[in-house]
PDB file of N, CA and C in Angstrom:
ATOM      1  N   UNK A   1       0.840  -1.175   0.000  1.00  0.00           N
ATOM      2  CA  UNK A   1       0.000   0.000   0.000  1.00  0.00           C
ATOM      3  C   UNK A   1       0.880   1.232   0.000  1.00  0.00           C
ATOM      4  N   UNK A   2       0.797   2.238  -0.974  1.00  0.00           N
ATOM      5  CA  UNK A   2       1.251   3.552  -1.021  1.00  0.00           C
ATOM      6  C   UNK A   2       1.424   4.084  -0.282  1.00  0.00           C
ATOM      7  N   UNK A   3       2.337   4.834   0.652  1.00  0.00           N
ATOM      8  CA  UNK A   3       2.316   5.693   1.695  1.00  0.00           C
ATOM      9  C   UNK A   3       2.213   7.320   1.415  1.00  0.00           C
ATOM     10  N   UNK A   4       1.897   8.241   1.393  1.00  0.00           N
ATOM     11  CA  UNK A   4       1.471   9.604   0.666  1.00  0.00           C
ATOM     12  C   UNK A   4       2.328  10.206   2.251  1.00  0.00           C
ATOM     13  N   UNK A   5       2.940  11.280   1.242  1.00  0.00           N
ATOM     14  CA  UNK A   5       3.706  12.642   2.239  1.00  0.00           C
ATOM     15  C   UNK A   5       3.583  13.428   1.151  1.00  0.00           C
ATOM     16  N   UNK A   6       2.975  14.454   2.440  1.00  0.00           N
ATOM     17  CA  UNK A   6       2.971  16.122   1.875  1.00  0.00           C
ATOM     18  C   UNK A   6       4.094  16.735   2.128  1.00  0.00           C
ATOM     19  N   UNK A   7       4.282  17.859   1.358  1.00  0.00           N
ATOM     20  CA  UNK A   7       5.141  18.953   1.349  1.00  0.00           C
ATOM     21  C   UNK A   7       4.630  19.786   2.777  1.00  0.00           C
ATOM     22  N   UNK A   8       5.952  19.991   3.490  1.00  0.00           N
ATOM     23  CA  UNK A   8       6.116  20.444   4.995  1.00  0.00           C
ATOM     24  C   UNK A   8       6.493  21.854   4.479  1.00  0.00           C
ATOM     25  N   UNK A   9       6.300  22.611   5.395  1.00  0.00           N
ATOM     26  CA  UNK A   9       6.556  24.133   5.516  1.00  0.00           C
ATOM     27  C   UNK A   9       7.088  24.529   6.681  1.00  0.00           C
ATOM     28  N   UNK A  10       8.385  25.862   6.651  1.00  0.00           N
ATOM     29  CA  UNK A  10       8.595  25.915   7.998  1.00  0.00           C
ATOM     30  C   UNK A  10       7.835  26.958   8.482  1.00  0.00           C
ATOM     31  N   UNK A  11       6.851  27.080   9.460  1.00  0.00           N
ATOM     32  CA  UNK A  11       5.843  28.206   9.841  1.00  0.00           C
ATOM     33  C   UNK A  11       6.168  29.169  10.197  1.00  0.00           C
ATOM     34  N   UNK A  12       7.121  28.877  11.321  1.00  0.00           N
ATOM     35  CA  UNK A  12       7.892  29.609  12.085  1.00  0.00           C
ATOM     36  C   UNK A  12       8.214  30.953  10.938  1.00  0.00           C
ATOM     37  N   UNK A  13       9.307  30.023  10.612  1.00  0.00           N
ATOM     38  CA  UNK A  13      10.016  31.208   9.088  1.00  0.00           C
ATOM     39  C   UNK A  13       9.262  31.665   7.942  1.00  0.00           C
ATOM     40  N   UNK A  14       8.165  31.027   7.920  1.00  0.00           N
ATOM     41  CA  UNK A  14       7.296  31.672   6.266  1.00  0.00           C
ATOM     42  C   UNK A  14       7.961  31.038   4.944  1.00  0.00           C
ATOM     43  N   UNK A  15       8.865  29.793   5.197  1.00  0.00           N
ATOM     44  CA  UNK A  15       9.528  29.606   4.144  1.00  0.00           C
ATOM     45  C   UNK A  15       8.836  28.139   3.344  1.00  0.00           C
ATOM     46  N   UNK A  16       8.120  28.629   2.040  1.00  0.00           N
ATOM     47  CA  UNK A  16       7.627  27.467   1.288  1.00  0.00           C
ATOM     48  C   UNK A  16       8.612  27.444   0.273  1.00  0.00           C
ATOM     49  N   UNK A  17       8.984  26.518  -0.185  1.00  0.00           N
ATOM     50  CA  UNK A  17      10.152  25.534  -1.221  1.00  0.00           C
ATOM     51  C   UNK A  17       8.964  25.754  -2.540  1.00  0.00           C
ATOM     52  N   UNK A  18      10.339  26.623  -3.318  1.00  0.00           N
ATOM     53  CA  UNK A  18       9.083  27.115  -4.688  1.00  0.00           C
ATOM     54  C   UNK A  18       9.647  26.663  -5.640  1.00  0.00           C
ATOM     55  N   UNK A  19      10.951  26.514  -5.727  1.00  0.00           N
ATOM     56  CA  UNK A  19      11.760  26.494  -7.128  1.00  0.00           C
ATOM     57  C   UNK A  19      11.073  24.985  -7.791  1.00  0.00           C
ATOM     58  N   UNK A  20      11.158  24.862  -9.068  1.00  0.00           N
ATOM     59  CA  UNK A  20      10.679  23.772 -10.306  1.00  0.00           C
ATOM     60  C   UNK A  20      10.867  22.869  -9.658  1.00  0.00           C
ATOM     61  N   UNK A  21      12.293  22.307  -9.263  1.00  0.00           N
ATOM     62  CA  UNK A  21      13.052  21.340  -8.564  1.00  0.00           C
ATOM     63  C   UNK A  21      12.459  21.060  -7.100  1.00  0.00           C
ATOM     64  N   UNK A  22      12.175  21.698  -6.751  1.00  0.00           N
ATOM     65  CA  UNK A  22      11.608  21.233  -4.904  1.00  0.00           C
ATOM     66  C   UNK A  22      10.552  20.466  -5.128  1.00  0.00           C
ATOM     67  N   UNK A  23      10.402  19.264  -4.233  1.00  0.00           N
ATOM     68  CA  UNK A  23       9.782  17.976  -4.195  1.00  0.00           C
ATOM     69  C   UNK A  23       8.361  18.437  -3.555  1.00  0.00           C
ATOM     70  N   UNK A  24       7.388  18.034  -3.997  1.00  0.00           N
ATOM     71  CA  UNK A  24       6.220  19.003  -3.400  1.00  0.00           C
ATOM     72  C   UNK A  24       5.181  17.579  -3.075  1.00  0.00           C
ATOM     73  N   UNK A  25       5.511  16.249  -3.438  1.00  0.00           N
ATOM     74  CA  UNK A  25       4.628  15.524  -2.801  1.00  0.00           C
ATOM     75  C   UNK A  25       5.402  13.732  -2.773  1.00  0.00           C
ATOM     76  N   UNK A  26       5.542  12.912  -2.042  1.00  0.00           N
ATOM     77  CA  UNK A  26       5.921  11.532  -2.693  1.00  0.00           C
ATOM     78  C   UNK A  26       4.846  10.654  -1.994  1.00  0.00           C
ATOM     79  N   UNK A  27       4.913   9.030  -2.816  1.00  0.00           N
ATOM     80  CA  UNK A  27       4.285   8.282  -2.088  1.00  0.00           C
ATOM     81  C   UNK A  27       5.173   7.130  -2.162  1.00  0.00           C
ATOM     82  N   UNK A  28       5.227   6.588  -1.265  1.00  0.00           N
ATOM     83  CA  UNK A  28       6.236   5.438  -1.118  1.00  0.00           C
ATOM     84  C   UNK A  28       5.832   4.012  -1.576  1.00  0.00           C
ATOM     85  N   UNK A  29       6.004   3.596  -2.514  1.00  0.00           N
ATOM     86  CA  UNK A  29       5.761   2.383  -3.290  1.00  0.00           C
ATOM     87  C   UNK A  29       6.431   0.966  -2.683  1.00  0.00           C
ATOM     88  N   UNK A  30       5.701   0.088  -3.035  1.00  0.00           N
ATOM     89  CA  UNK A  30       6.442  -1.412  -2.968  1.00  0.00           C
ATOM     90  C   UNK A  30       8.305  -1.124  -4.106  1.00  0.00           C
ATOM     91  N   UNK A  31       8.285  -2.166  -3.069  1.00  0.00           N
ATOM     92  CA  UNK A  31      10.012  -2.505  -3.685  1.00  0.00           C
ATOM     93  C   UNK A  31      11.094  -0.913  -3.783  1.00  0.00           C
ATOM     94  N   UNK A  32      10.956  -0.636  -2.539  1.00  0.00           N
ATOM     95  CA  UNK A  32      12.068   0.499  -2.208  1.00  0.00           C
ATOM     96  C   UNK A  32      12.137   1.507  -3.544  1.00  0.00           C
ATOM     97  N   UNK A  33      10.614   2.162  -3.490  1.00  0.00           N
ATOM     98  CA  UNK A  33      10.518   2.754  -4.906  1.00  0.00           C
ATOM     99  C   UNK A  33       9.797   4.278  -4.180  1.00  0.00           C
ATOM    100  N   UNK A  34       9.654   5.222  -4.964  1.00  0.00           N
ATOM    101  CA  UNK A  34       9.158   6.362  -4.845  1.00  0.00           C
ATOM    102  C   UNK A  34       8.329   6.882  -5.600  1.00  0.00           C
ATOM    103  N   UNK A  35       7.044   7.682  -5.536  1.00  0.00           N
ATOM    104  CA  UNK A  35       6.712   8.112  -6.736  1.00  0.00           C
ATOM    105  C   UNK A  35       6.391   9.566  -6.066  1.00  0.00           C
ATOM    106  N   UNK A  36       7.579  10.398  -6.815  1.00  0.00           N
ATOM    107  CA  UNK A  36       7.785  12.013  -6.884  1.00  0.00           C
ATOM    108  C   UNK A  36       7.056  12.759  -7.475  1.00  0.00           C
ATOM    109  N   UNK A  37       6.389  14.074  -7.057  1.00  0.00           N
ATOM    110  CA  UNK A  37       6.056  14.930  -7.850  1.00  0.00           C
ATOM    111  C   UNK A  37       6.982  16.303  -7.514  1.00  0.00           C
ATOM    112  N   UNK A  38       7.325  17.198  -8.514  1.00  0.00           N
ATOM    113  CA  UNK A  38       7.795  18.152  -8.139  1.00  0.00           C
ATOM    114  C   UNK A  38       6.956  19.588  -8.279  1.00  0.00           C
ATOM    115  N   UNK A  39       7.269  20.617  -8.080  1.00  0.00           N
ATOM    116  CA  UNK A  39       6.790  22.365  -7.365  1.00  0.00           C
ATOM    117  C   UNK A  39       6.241  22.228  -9.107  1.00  0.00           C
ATOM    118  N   UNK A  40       6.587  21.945  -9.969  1.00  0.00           N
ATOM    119  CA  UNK A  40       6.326  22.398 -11.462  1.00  0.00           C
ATOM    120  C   UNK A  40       5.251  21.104 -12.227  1.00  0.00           C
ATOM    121  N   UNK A  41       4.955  20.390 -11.574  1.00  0.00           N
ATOM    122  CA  UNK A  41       4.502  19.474 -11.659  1.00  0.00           C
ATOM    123  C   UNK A  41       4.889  18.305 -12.429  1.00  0.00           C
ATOM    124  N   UNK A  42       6.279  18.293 -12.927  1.00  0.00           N
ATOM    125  CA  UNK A  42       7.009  17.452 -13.126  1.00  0.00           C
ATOM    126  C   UNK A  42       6.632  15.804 -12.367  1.00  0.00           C
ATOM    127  N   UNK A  43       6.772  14.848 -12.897  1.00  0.00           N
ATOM    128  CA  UNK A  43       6.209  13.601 -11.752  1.00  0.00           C
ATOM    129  C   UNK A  43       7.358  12.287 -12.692  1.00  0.00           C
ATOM    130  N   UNK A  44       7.771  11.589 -11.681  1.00  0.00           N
ATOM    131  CA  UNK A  44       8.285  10.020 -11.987  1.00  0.00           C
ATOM    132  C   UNK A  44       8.483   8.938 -10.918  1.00  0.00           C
ATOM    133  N   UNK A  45       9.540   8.145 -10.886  1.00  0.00           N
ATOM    134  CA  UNK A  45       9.666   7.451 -10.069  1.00  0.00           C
ATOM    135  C   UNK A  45      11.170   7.520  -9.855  1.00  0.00           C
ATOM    136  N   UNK A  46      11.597   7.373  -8.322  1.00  0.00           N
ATOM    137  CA  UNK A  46      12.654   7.327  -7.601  1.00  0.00           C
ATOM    138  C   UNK A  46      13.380   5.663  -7.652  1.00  0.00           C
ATOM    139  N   UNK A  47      14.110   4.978  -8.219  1.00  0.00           N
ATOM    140  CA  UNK A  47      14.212   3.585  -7.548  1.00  0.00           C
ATOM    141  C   UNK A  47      15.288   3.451  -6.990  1.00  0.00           C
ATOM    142  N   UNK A  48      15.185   3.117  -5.583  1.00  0.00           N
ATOM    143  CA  UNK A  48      16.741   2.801  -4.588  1.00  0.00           C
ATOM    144  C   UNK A  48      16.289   1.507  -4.421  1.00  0.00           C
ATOM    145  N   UNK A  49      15.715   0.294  -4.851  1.00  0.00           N
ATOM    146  CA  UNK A  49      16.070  -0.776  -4.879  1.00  0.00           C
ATOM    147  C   UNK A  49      17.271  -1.464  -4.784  1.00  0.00           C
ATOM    148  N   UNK A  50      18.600  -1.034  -5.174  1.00  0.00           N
ATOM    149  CA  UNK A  50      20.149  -0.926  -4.955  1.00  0.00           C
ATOM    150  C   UNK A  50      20.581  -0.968  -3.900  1.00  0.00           C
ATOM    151  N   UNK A  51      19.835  -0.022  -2.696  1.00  0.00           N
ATOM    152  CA  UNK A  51      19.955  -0.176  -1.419  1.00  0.00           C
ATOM    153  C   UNK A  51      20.476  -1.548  -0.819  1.00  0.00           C
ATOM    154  N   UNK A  52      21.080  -1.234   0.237  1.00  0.00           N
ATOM    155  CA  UNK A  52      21.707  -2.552   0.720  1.00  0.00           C
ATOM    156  C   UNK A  52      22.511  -2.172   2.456  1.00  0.00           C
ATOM    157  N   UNK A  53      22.510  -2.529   3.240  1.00  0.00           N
ATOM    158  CA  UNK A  53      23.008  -2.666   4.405  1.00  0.00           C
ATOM    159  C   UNK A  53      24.654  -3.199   4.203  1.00  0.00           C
ATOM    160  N   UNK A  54      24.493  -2.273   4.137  1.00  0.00           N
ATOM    161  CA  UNK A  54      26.818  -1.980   4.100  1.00  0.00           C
ATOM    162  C   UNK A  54      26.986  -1.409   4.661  1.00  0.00           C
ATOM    163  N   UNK A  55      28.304  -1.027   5.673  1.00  0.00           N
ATOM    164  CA  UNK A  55      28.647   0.281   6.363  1.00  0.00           C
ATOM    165  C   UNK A  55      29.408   1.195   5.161  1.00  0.00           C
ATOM    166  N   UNK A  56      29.450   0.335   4.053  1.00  0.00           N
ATOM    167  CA  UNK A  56      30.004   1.622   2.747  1.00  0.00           C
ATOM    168  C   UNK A  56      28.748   2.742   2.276  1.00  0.00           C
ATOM    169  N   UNK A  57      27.979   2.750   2.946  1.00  0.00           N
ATOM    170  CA  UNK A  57      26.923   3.012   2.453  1.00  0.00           C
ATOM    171  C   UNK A  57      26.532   4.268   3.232  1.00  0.00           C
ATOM    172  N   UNK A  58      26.872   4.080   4.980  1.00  0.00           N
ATOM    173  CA  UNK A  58      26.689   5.040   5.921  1.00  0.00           C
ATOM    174  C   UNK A  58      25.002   5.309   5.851  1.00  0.00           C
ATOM    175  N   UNK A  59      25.044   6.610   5.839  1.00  0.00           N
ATOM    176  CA  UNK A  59      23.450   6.757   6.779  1.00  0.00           C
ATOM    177  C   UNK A  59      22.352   6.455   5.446  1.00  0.00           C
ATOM    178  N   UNK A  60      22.489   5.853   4.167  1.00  0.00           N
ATOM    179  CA  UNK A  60      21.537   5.578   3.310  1.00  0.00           C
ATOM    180  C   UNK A  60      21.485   4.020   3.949  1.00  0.00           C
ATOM    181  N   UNK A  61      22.187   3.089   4.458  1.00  0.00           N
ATOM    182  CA  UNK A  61      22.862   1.626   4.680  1.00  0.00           C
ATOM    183  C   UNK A  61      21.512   1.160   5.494  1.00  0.00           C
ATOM    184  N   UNK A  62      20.565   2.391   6.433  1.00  0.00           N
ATOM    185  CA  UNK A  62      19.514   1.879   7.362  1.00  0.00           C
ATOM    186  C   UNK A  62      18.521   2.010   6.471  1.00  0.00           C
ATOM    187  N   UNK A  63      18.307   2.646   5.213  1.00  0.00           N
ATOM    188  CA  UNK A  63      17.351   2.587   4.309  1.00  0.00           C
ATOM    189  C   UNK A  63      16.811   0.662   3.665  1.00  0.00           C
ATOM    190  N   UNK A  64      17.827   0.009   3.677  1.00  0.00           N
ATOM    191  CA  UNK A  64      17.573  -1.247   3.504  1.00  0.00           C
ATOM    192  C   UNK A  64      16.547  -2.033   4.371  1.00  0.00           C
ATOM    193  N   UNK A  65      16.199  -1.534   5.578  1.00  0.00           N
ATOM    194  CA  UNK A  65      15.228  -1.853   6.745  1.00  0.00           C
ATOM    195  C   UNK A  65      13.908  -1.154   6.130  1.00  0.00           C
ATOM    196  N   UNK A  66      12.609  -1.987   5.328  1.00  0.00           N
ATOM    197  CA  UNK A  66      11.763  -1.508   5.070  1.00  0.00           C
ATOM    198  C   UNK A  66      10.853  -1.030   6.057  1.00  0.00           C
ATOM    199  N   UNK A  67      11.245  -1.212   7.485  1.00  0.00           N
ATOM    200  CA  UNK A  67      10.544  -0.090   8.513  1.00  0.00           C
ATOM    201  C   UNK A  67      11.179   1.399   8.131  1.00  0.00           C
ATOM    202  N   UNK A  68      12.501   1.441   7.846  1.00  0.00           N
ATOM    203  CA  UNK A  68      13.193   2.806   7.989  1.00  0.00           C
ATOM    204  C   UNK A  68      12.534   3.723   6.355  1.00  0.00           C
ATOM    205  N   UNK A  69      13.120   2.906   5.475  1.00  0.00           N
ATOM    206  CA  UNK A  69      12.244   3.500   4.154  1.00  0.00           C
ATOM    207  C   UNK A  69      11.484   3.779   4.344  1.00  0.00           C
ATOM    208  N   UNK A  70       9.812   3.121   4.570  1.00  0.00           N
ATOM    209  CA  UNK A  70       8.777   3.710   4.666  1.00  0.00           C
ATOM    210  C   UNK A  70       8.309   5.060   5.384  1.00  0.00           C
ATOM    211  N   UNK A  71       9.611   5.837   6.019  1.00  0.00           N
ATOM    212  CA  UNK A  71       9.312   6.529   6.776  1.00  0.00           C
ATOM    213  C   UNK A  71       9.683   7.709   6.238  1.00  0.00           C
ATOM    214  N   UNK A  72       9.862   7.718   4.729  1.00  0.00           N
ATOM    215  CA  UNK A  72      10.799   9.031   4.038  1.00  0.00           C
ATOM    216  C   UNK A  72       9.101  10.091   3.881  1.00  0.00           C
ATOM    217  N   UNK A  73       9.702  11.145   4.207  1.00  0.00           N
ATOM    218  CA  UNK A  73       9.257  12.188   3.905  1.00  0.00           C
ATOM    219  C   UNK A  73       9.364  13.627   3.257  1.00  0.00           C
ATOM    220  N   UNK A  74       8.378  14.546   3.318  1.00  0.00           N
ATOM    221  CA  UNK A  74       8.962  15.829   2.262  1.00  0.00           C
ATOM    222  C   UNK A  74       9.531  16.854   3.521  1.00  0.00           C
ATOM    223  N   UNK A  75      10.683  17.491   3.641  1.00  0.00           N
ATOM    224  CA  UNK A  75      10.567  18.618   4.381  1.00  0.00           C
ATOM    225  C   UNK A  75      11.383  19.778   3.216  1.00  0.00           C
ATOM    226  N   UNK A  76      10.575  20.731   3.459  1.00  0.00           N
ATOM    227  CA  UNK A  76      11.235  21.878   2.506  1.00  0.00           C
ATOM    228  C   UNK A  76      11.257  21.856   1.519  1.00  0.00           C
ATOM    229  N   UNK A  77      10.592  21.151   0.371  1.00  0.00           N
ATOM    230  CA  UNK A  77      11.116  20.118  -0.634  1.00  0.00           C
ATOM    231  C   UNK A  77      12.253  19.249  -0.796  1.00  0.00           C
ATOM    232  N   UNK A  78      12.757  18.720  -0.236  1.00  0.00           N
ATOM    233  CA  UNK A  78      13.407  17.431  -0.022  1.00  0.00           C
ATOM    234  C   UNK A  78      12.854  16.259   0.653  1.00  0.00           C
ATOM    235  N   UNK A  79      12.764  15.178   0.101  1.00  0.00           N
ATOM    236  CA  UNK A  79      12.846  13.873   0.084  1.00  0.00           C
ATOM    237  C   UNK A  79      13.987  13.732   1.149  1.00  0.00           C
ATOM    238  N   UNK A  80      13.402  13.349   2.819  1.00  0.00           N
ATOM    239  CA  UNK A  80      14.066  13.004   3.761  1.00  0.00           C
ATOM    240  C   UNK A  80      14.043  11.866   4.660  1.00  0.00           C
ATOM    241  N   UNK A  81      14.735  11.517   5.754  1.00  0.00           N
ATOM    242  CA  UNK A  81      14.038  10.022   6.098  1.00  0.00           C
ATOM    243  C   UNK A  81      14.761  10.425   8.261  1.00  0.00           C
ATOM    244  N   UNK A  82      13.713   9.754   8.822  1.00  0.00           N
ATOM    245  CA  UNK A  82      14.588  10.358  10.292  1.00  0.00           C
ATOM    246  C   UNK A  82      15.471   9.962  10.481  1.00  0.00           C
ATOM    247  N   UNK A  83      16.671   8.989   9.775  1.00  0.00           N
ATOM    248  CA  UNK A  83      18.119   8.392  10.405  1.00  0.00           C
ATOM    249  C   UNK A  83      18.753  10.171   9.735  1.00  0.00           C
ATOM    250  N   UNK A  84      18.460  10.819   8.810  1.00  0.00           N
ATOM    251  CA  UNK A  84      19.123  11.908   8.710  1.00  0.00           C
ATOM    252  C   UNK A  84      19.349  12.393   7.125  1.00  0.00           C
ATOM    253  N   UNK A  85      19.364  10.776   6.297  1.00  0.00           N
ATOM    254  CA  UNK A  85      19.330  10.478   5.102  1.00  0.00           C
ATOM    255  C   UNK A  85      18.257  11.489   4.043  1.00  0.00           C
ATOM    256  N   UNK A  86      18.828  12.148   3.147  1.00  0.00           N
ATOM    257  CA  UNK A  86      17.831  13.059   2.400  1.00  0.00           C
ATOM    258  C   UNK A  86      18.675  12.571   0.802  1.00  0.00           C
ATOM    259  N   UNK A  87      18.209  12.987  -0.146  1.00  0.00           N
ATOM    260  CA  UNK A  87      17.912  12.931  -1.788  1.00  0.00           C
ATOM    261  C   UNK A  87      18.314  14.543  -1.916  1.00  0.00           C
ATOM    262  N   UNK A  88      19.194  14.786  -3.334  1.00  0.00           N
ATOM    263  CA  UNK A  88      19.010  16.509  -3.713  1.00  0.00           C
ATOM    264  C   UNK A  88      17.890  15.964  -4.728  1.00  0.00           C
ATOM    265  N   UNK A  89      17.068  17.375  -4.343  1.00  0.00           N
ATOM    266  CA  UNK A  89      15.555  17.353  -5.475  1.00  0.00           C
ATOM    267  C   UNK A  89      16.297  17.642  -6.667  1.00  0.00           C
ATOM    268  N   UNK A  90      17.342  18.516  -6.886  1.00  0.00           N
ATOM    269  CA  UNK A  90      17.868  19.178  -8.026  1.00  0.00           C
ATOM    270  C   UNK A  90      17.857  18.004  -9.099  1.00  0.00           C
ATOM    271  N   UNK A  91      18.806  16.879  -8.677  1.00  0.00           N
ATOM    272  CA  UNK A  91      19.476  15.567  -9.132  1.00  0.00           C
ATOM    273  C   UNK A  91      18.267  14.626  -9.408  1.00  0.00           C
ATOM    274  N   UNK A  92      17.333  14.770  -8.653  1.00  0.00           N
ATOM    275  CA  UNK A  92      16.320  13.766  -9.024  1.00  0.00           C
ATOM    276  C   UNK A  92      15.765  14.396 -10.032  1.00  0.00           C
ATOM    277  N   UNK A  93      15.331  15.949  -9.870  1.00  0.00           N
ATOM    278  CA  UNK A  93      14.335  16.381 -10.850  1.00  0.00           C
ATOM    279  C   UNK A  93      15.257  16.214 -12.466  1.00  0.00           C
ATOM    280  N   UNK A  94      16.605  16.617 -13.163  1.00  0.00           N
ATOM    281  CA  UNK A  94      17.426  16.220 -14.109  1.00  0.00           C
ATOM    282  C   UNK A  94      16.905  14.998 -14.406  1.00  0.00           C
ATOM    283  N   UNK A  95      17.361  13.975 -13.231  1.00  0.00           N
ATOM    284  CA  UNK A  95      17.435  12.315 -13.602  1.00  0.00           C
ATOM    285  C   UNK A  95      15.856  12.410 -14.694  1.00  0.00           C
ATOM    286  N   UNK A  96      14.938  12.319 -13.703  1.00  0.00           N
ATOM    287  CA  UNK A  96      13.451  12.886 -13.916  1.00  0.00           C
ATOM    288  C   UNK A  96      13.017  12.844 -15.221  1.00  0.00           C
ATOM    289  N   UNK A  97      13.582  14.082 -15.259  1.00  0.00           N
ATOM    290  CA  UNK A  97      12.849  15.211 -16.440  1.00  0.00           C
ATOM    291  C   UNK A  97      13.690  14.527 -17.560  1.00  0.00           C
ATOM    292  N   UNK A  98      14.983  14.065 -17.794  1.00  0.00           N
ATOM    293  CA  UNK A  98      15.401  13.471 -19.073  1.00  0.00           C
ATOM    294  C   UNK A  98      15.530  11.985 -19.402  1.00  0.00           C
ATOM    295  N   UNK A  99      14.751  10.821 -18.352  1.00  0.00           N
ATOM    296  CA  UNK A  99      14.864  10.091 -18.687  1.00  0.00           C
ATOM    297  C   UNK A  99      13.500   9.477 -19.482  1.00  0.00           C
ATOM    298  N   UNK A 100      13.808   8.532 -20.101  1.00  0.00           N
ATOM    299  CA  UNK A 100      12.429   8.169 -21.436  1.00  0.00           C
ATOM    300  C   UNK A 100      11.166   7.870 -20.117  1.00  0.00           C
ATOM    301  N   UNK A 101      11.535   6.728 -19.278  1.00  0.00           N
ATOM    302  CA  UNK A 101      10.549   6.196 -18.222  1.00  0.00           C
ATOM    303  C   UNK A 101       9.969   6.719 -17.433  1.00  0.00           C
ATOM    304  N   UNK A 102      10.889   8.136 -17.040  1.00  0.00           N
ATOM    305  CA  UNK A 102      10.866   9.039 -16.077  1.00  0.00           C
ATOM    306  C   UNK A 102      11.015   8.109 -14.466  1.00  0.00           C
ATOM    307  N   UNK A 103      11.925   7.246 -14.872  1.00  0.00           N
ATOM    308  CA  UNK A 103      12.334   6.969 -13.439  1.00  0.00           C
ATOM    309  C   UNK A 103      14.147   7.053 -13.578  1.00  0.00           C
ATOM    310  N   UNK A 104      14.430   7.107 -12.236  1.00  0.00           N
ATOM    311  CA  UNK A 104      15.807   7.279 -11.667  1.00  0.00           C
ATOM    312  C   UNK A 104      16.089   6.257 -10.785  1.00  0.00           C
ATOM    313  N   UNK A 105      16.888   5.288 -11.010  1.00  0.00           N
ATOM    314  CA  UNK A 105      17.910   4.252 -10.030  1.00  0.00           C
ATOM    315  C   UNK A 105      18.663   4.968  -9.560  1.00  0.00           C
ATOM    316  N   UNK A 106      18.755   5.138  -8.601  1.00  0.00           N
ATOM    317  CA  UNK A 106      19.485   5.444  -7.711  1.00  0.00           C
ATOM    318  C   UNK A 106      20.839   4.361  -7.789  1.00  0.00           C
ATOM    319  N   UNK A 107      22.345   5.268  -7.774  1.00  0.00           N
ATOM    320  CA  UNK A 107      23.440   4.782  -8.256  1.00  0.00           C
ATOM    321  C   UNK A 107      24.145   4.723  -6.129  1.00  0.00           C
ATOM    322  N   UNK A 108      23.781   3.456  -6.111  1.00  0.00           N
ATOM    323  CA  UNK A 108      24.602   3.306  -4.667  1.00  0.00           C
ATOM    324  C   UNK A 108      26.071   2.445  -4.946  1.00  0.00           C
TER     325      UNK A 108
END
C-alpha cells in the first residue's frame, strides 16, 4: 500500500520551497521505490532498490530496513528520512525530467 507525504513548511520562518526542482509531494511504493512529484509538476519514479546494508553506504545503509524506508518524507522540498538520510531534489528532478521512463535508479 502507497504511503502519501505532503510537502512540509517551515511556519515559524514563512519559508515554502518554490523552485521547479523542490519535491512538493511523494508516495512510497512497494520494492524500495518512490513516486515524486515536483513544485512544477514534473512527476516520476525514484528507484533505490540498490539499497543494501553496508557500512560503505553510511546513513543511506539503514534505508535497507523496510521499517526505515517507509518513513521518508517531504521537508522543505526534499525527500528526507529520520536516520538523517535526504535525496538533492535538483538531481532527481534532471534524472526525472530526461529520462524516457521518467524513473531514476538510484546509483549506490
Amino acid at each position: 500500500m502507497p504511503i502519501d507525504a505532503g510537502t512540509e513548511e517551515n511556519p515559524a520562518a514563512g519559508v515554502v520551497a518554490a523552485a521547479a526542482w523542490r519535491v512538493r509531494a511523494i508516495s512510497v511504493l512497494p520494492g524500495y521505490r518512490l513516486s515524486v512529484t515536483f513544485a512544477d509538476e514534473t512527476s516520476g519514479f525514484v528507484d533505490l532498490s540498490a539499497v543494501r546494508s553496508e557500512p560503505s553506504l553510511g546513513v543511506f545503509a539503514a534505508l535497507a530496513n523496510p521499517q526505515c524506508f517507509d518513513q521518508a518524507g517531504v521537508v522543505l522540498g526534499v525527500v528526507t528520512w529520520p536516520n538523517g538520510a535526504d535525496l538533492d531534489p535538483l538531481w532527481m528532478y534532471e534524472e526525472i525530467s530526461t529520462a524516457k521512463n521518467k524513473t531514476w535508479s538510484v546509483p549506490f
